[in-house]
PDB file of N, CA and C in Angstrom:
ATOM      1  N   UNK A   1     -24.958 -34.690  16.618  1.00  0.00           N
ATOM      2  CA  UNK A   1     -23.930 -33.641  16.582  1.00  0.00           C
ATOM      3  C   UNK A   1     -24.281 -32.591  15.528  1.00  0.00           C
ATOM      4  N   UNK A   2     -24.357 -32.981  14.460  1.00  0.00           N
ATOM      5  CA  UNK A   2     -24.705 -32.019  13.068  1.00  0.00           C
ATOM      6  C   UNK A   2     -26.356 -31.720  13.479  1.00  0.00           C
ATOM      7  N   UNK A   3     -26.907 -31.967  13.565  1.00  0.00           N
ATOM      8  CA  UNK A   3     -28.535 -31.436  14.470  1.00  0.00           C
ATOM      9  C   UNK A   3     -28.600 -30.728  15.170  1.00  0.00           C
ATOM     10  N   UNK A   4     -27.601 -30.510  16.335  1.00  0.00           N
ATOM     11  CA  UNK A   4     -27.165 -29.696  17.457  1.00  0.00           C
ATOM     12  C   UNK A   4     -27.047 -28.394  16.922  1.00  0.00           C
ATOM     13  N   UNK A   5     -26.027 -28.926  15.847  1.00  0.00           N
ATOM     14  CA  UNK A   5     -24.831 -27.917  15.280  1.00  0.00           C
ATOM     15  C   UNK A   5     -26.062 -26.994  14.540  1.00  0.00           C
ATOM     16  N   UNK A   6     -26.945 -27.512  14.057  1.00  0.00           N
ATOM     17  CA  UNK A   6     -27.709 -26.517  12.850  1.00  0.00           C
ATOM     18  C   UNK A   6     -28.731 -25.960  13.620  1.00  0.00           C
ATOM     19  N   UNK A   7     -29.169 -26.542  14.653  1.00  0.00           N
ATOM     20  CA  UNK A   7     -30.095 -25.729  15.945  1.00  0.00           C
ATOM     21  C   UNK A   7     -29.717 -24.273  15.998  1.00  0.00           C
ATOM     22  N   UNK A   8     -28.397 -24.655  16.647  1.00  0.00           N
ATOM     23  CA  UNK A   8     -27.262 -23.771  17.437  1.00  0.00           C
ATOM     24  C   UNK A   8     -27.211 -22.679  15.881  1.00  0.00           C
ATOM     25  N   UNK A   9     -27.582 -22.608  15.054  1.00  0.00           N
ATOM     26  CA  UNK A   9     -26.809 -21.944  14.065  1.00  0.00           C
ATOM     27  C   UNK A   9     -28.518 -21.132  13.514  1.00  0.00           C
ATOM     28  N   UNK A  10     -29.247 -21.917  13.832  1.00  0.00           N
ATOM     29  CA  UNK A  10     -31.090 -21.635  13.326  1.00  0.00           C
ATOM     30  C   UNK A  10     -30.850 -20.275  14.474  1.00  0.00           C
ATOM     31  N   UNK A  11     -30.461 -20.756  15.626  1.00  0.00           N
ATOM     32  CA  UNK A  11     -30.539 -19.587  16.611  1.00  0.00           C
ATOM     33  C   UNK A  11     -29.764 -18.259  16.738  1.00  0.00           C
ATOM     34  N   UNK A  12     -28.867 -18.291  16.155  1.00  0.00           N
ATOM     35  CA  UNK A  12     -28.031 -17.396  16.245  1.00  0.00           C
ATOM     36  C   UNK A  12     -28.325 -16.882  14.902  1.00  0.00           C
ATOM     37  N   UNK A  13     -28.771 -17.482  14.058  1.00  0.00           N
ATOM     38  CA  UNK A  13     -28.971 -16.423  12.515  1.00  0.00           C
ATOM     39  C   UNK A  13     -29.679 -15.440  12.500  1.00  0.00           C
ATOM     40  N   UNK A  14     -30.221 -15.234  13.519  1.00  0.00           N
ATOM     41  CA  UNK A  14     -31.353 -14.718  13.972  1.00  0.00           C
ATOM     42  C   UNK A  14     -30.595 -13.019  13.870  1.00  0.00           C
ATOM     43  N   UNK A  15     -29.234 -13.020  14.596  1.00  0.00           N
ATOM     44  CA  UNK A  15     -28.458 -12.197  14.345  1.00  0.00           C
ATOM     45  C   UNK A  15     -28.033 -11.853  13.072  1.00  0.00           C
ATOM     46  N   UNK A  16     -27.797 -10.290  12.258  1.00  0.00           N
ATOM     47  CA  UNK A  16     -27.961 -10.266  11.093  1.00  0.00           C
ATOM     48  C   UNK A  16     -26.504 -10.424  10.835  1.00  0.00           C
ATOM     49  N   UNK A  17     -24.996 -10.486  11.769  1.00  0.00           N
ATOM     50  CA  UNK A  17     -23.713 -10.736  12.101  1.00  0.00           C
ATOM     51  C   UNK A  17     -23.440 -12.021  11.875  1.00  0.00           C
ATOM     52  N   UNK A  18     -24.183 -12.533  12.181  1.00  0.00           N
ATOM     53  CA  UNK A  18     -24.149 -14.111  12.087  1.00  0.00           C
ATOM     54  C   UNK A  18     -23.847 -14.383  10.563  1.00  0.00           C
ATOM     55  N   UNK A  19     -25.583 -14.464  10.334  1.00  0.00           N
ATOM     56  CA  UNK A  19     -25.842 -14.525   9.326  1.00  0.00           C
ATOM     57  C   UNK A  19     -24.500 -14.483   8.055  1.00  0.00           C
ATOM     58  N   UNK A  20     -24.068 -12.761   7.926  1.00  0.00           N
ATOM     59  CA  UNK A  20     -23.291 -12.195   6.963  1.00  0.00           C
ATOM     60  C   UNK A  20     -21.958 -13.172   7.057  1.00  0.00           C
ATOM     61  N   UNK A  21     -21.727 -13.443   8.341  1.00  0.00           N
ATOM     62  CA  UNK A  21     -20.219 -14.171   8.641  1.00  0.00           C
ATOM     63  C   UNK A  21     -20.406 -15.912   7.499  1.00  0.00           C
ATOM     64  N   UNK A  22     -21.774 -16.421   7.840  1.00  0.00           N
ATOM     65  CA  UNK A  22     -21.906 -17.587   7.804  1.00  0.00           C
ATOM     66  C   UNK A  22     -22.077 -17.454   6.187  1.00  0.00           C
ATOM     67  N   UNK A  23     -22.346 -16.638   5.317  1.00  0.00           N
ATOM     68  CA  UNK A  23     -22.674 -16.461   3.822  1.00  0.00           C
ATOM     69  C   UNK A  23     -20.990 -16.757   3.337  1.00  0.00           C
ATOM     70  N   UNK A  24     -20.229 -15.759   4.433  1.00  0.00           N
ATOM     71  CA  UNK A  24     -18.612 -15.577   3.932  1.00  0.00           C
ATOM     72  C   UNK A  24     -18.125 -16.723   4.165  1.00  0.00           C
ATOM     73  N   UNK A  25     -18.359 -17.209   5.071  1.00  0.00           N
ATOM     74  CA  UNK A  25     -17.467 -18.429   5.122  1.00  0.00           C
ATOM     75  C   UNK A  25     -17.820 -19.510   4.009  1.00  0.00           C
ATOM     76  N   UNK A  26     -19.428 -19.365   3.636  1.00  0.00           N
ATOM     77  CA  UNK A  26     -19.843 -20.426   2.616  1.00  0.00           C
ATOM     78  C   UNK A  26     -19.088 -20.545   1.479  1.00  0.00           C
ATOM     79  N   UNK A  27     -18.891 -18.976   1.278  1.00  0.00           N
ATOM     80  CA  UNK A  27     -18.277 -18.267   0.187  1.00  0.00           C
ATOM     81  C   UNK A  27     -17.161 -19.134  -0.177  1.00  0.00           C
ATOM     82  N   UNK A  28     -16.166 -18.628   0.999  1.00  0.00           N
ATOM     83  CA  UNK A  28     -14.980 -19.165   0.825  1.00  0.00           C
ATOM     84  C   UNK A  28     -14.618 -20.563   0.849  1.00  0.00           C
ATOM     85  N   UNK A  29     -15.512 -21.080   1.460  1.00  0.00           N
ATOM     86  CA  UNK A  29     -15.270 -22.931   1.152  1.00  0.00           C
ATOM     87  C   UNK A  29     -15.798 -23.035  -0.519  1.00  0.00           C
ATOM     88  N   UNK A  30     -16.412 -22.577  -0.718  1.00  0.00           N
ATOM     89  CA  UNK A  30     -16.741 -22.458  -2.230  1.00  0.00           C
ATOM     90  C   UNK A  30     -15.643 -22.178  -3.225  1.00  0.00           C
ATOM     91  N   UNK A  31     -15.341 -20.898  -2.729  1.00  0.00           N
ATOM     92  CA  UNK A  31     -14.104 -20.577  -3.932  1.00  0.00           C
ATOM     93  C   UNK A  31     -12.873 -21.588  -3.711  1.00  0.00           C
ATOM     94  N   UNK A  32     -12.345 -22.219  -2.393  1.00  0.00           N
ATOM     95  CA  UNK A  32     -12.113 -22.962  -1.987  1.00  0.00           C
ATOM     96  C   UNK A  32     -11.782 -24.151  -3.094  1.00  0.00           C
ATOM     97  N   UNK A  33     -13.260 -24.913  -3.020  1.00  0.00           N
ATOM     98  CA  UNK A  33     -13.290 -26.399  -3.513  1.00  0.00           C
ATOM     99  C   UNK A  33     -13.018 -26.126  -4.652  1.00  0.00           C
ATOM    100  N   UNK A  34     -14.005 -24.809  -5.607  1.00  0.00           N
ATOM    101  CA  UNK A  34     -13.615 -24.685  -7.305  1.00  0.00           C
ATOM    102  C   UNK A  34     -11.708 -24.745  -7.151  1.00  0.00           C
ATOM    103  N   UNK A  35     -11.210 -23.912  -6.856  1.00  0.00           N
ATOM    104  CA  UNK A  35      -9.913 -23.657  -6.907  1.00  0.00           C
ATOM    105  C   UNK A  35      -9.368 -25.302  -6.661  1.00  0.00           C
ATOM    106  N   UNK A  36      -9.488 -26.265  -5.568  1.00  0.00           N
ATOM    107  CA  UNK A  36      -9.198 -27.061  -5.556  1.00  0.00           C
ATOM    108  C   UNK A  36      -9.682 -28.370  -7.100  1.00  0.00           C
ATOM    109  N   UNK A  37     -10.938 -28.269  -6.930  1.00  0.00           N
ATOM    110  CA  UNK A  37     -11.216 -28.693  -7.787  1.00  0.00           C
ATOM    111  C   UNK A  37     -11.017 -28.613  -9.640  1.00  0.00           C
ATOM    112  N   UNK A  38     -11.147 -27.243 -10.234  1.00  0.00           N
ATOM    113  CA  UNK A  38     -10.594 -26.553 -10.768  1.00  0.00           C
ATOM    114  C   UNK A  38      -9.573 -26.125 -11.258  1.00  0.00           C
ATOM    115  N   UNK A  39      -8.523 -26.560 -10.998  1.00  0.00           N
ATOM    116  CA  UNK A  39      -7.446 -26.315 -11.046  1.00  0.00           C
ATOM    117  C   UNK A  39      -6.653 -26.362 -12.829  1.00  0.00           C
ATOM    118  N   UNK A  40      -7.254 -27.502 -13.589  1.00  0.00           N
ATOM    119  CA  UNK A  40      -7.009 -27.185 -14.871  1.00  0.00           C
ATOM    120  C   UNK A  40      -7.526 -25.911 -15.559  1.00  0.00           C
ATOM    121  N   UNK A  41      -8.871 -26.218 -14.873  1.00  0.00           N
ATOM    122  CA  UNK A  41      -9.737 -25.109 -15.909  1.00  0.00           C
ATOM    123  C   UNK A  41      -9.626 -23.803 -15.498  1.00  0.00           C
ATOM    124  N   UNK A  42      -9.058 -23.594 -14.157  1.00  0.00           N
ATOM    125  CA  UNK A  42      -9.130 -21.835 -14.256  1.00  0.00           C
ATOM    126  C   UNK A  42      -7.476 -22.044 -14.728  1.00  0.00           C
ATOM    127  N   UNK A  43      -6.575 -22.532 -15.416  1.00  0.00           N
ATOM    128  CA  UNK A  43      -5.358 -22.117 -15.822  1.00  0.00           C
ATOM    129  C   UNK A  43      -5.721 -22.007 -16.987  1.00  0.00           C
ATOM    130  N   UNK A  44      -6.807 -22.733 -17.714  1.00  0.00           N
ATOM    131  CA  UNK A  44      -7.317 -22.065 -19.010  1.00  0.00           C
ATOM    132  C   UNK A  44      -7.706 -21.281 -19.188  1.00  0.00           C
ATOM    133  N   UNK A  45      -8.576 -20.813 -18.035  1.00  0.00           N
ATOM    134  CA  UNK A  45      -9.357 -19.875 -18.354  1.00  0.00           C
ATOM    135  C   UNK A  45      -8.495 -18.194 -18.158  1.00  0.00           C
ATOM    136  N   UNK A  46      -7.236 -18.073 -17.548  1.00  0.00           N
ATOM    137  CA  UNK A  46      -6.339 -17.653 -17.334  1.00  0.00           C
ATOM    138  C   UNK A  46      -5.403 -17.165 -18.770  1.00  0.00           C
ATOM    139  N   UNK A  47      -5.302 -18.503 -18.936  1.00  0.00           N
ATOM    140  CA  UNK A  47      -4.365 -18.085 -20.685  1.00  0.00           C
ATOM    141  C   UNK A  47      -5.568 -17.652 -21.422  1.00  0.00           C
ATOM    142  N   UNK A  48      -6.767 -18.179 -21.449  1.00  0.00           N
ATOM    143  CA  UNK A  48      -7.751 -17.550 -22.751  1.00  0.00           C
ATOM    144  C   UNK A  48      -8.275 -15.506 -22.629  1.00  0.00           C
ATOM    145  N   UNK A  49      -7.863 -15.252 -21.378  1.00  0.00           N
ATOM    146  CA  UNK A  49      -8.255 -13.882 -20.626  1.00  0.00           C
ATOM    147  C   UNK A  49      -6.652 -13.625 -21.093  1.00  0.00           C
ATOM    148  N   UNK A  50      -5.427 -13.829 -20.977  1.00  0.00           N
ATOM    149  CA  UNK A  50      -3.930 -13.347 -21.329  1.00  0.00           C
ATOM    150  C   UNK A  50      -4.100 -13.481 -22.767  1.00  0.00           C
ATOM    151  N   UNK A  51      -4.915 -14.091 -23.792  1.00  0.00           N
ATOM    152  CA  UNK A  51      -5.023 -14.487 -25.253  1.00  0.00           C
ATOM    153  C   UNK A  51      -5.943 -13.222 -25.584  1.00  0.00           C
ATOM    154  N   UNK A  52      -6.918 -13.000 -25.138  1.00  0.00           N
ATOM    155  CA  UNK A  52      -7.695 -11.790 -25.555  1.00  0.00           C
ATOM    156  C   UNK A  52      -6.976 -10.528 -25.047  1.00  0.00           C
ATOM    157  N   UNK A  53      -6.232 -10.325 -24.251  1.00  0.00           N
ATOM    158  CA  UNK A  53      -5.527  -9.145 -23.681  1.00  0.00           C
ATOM    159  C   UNK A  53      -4.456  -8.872 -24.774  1.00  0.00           C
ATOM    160  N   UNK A  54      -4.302 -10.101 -25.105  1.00  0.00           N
ATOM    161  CA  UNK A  54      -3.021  -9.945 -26.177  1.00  0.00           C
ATOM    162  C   UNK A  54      -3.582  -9.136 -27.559  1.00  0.00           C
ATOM    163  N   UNK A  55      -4.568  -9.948 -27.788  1.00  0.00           N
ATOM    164  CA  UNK A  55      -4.997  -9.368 -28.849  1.00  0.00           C
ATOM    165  C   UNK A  55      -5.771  -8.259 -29.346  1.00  0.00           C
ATOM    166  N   UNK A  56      -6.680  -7.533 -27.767  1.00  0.00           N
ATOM    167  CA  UNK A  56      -7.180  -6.549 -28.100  1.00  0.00           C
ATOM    168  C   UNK A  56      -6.031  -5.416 -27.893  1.00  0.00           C
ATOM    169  N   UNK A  57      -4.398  -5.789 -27.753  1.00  0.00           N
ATOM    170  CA  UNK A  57      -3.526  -4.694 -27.460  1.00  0.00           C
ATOM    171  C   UNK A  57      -2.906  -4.347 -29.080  1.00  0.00           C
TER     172      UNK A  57
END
């Protein structure tokens, strides 16, 4: 099935549409998992960016 699947995908990349779609979607399963995964650390990283805003005001 997953062999098929990456054939089917070798062939069509070929298209430069493809391609761009298949980067975005990588993308977004990416930002995705961090966010899932992540979830403490970008609220830190959140207050430490609201901590410097504070202070360069």
């Amino acid at each position: 099935m997953i062999n098929s699947t990456m054939k089917n995908i070798e062939i069509r990349s070929t298209k430069r549409s493809t391609v761009n779609a298949a980067v975005s979607t990588l993308a977004r399963i990416d930002t995705f998992m961090l966010r899932q995964c992540g979830i403490a650390s970008g609220n830190q990283l959140n207050e430490s960016l609201h901590f410097f805003e504070f202070q360069s005001s």
